[in-house]
C-alpha atoms as a PDB file:
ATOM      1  CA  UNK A   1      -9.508  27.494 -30.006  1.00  0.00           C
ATOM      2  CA  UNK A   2      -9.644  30.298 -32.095  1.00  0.00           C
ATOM      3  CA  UNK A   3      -7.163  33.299 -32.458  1.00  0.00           C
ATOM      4  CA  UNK A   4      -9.302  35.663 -30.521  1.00  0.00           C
ATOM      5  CA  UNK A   5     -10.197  33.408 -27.553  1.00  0.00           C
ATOM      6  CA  UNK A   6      -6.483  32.472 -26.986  1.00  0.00           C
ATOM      7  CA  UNK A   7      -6.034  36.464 -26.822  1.00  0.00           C
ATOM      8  CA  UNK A   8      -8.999  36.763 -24.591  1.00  0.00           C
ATOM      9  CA  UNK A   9      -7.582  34.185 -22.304  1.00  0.00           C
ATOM     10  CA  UNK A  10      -3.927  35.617 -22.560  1.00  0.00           C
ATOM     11  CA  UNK A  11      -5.548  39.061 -20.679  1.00  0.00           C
ATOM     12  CA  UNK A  12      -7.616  37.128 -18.519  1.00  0.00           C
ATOM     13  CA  UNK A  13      -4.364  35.303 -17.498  1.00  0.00           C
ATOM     14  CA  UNK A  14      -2.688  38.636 -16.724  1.00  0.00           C
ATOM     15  CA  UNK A  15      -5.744  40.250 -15.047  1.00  0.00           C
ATOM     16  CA  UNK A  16      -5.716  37.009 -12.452  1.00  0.00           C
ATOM     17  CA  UNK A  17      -2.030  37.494 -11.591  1.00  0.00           C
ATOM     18  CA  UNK A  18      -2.111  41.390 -11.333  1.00  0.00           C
ATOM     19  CA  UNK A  19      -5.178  41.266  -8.878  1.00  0.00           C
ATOM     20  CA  UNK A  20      -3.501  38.401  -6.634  1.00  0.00           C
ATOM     21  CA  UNK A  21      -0.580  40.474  -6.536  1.00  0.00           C
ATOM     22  CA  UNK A  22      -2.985  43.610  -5.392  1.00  0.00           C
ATOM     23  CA  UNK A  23      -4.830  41.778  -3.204  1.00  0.00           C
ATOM     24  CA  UNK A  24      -4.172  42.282   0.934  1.00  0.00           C
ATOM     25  CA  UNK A  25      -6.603  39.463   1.705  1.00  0.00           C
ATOM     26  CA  UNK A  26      -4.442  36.706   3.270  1.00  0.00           C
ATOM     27  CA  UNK A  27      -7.088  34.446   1.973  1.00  0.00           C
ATOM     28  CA  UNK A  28      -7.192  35.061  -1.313  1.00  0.00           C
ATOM     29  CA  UNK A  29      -3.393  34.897  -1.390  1.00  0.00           C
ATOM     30  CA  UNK A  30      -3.100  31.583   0.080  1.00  0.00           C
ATOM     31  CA  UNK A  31      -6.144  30.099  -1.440  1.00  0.00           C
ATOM     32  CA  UNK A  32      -6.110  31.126  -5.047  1.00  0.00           C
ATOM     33  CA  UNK A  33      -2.484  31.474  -5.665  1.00  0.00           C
ATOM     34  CA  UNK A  34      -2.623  27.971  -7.374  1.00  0.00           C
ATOM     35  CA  UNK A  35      -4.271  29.022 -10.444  1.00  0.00           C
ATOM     36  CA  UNK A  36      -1.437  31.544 -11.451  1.00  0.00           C
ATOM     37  CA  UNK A  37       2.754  30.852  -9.375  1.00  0.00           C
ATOM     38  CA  UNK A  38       4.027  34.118  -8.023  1.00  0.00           C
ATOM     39  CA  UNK A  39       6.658  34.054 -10.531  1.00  0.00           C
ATOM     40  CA  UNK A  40       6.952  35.718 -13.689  1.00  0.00           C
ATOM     41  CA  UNK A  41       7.938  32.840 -15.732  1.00  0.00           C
ATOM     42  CA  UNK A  42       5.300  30.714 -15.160  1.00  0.00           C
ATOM     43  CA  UNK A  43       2.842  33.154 -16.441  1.00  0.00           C
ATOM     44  CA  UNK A  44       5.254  33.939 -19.659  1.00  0.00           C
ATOM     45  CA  UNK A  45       5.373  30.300 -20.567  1.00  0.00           C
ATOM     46  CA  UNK A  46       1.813  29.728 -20.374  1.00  0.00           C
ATOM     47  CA  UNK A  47       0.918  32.467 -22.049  1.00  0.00           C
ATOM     48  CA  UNK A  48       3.486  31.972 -24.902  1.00  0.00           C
ATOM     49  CA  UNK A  49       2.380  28.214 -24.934  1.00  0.00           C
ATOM     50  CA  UNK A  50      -0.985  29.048 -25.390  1.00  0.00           C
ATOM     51  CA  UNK A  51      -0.175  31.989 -28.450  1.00  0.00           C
ATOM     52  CA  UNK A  52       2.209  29.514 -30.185  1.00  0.00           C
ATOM     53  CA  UNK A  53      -0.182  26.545 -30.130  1.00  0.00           C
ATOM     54  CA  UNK A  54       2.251  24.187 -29.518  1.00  0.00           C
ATOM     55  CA  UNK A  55      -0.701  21.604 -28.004  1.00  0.00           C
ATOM     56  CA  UNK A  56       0.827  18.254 -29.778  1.00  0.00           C
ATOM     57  CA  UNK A  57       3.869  16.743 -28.227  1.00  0.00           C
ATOM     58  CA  UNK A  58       6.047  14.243 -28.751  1.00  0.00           C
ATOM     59  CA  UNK A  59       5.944  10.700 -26.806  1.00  0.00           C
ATOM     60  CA  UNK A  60       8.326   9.184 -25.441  1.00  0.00           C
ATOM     61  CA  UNK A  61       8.147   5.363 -26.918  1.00  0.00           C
ATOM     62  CA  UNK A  62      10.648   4.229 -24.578  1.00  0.00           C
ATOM     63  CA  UNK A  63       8.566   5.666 -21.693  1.00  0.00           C
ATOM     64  CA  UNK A  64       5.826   4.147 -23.174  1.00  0.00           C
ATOM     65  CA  UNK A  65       7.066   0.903 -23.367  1.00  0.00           C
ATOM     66  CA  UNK A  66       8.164   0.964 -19.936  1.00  0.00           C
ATOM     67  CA  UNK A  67       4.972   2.142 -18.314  1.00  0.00           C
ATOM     68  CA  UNK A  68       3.259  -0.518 -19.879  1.00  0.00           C
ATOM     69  CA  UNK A  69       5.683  -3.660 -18.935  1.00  0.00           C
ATOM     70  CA  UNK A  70       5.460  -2.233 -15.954  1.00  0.00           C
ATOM     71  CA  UNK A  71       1.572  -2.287 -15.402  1.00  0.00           C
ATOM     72  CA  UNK A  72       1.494  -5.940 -17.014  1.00  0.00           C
ATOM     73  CA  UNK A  73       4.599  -7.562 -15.366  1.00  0.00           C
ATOM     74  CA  UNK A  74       3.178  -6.277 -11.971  1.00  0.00           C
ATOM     75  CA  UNK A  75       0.088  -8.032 -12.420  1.00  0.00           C
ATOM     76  CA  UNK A  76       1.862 -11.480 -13.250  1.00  0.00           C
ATOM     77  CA  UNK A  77       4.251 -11.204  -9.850  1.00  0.00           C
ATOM     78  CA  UNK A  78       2.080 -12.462  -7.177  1.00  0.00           C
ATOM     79  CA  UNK A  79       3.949 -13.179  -4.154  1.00  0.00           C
ATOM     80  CA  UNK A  80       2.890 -16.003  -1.729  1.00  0.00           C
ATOM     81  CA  UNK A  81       3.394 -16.827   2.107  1.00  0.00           C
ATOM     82  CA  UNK A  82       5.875 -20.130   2.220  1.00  0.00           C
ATOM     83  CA  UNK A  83       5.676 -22.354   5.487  1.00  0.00           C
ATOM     84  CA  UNK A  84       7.421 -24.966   6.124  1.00  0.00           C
ATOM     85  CA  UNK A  85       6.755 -28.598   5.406  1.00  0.00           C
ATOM     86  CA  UNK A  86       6.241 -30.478   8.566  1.00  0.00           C
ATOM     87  CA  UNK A  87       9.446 -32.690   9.185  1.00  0.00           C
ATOM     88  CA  UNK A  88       9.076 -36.670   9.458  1.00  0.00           C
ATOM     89  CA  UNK A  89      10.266 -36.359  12.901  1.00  0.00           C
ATOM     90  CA  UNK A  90       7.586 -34.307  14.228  1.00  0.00           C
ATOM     91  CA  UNK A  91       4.351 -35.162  12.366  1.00  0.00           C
ATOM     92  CA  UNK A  92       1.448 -33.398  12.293  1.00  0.00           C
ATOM     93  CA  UNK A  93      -1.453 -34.784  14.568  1.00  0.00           C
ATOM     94  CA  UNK A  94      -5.604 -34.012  13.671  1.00  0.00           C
ATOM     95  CA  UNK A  95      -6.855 -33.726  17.161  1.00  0.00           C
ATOM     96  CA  UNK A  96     -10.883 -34.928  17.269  1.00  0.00           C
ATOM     97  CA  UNK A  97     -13.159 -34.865  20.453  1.00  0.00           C
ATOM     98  CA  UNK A  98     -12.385 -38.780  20.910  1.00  0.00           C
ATOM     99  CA  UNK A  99      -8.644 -38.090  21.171  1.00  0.00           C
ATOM    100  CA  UNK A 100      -9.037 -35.395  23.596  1.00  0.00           C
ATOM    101  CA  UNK A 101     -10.561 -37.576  26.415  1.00  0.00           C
ATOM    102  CA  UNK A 102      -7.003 -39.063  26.531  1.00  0.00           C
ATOM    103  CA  UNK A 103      -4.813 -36.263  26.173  1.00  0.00           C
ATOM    104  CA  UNK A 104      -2.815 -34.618  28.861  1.00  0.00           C
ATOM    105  CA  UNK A 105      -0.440 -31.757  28.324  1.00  0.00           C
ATOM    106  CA  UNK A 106       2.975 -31.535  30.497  1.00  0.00           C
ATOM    107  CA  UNK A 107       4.171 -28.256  31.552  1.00  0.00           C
ATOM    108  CA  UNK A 108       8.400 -28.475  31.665  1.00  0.00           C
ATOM    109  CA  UNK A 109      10.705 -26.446  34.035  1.00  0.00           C
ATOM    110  CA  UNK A 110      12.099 -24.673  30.785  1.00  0.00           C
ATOM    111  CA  UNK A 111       8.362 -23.516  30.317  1.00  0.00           C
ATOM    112  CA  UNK A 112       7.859 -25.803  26.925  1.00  0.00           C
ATOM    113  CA  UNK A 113       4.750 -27.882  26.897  1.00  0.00           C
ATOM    114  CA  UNK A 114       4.596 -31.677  25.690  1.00  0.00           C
ATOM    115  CA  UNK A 115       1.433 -32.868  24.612  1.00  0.00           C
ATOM    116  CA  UNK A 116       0.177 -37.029  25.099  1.00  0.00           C
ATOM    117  CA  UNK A 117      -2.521 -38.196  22.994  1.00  0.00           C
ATOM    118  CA  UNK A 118      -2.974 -42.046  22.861  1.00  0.00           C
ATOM    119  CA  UNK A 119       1.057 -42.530  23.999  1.00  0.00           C
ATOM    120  CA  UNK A 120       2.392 -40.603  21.310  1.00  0.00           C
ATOM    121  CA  UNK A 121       4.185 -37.093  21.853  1.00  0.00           C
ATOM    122  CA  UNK A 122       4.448 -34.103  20.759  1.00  0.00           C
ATOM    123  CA  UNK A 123       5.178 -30.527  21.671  1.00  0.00           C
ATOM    124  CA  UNK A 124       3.080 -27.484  21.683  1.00  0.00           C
ATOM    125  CA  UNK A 125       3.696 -23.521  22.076  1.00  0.00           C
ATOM    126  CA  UNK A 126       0.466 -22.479  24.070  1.00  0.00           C
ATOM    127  CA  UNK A 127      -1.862 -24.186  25.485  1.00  0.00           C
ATOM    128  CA  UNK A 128      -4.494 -21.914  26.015  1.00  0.00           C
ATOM    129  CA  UNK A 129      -5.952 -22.057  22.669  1.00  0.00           C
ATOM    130  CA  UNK A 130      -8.276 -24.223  21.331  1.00  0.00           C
ATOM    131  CA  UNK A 131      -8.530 -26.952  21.229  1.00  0.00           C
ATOM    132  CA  UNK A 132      -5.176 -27.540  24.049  1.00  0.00           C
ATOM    133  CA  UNK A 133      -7.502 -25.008  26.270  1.00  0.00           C
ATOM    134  CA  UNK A 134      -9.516 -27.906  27.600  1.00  0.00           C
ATOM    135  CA  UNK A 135      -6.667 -30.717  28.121  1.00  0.00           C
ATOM    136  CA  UNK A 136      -5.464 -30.783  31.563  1.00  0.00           C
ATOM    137  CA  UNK A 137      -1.881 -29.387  32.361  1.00  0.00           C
ATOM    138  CA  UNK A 138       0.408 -31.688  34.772  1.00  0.00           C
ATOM    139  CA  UNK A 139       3.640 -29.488  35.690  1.00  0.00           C
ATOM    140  CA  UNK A 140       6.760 -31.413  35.796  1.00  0.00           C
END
């Protein structure tokens, strides 16, 4: 940017703030008052920033180091759902159309429901979904 269009753009700087300060219009006072803060100091600094050409900064290595461990270390954290391993006690039972001829489900005082399938046990939390929604219930 050359000497002359930094100057241009210095007044044009000044020319925005003094007609948002002149202006009545509610509108363009709420609405416009983003290109230029009401304050003084705001407009000094970017006018002195643009005058001084002070465009290159300094980075921050640290920052930069930081910013980018983060990005990659986030990517290489995936977290998972755990569930629990089914216990030898209570093992885990595929249900098929032929078992379900001779299942029954019992329906305890408590309000816990024990499911028979070919003499072995085992308990269940609802019955109303499938497949349990089609075994007969037998309360105790």
């Amino acid at each position: 940017m050359s000497e002359r269009e930094r100057l241009n753009y210095a007044q044009l700087l000044i020319h925005v703030q003094k007609s948002l300060v002149n202006k009545t219009d509610p509108f363009a006072k709420e609405y416009y008052s983003f290109l230029i803060d009401d304050s003084s100091n705001v407009l000094e600094y970017r006018i002195r920033y643009i005058l001084e050409e002070s465009f290159m900064k300094k980075t921050n290595y640290l920052l930069l180091v930081v910013i980018c461990s983060l990005v990659f270390f986030s990517n290489s954290i995936i977290f998972e759902a755990s569930f629990p391993a089914p216990s030898a006690e209570t093992p885990y039972v595929t249900v098929s159309e032929d078992t379900l001829d001779n299942a029954y489900i019992i329906q305890h005082k408590d309000g816990t429901y024990t499911l028979f399938i070919d003499g072995e046990q085992g308990s269940i939390e609802d019955p109303t979904v499938s497949p349990f929604s089609e075994i007969p219930i037998i309360k105790e």
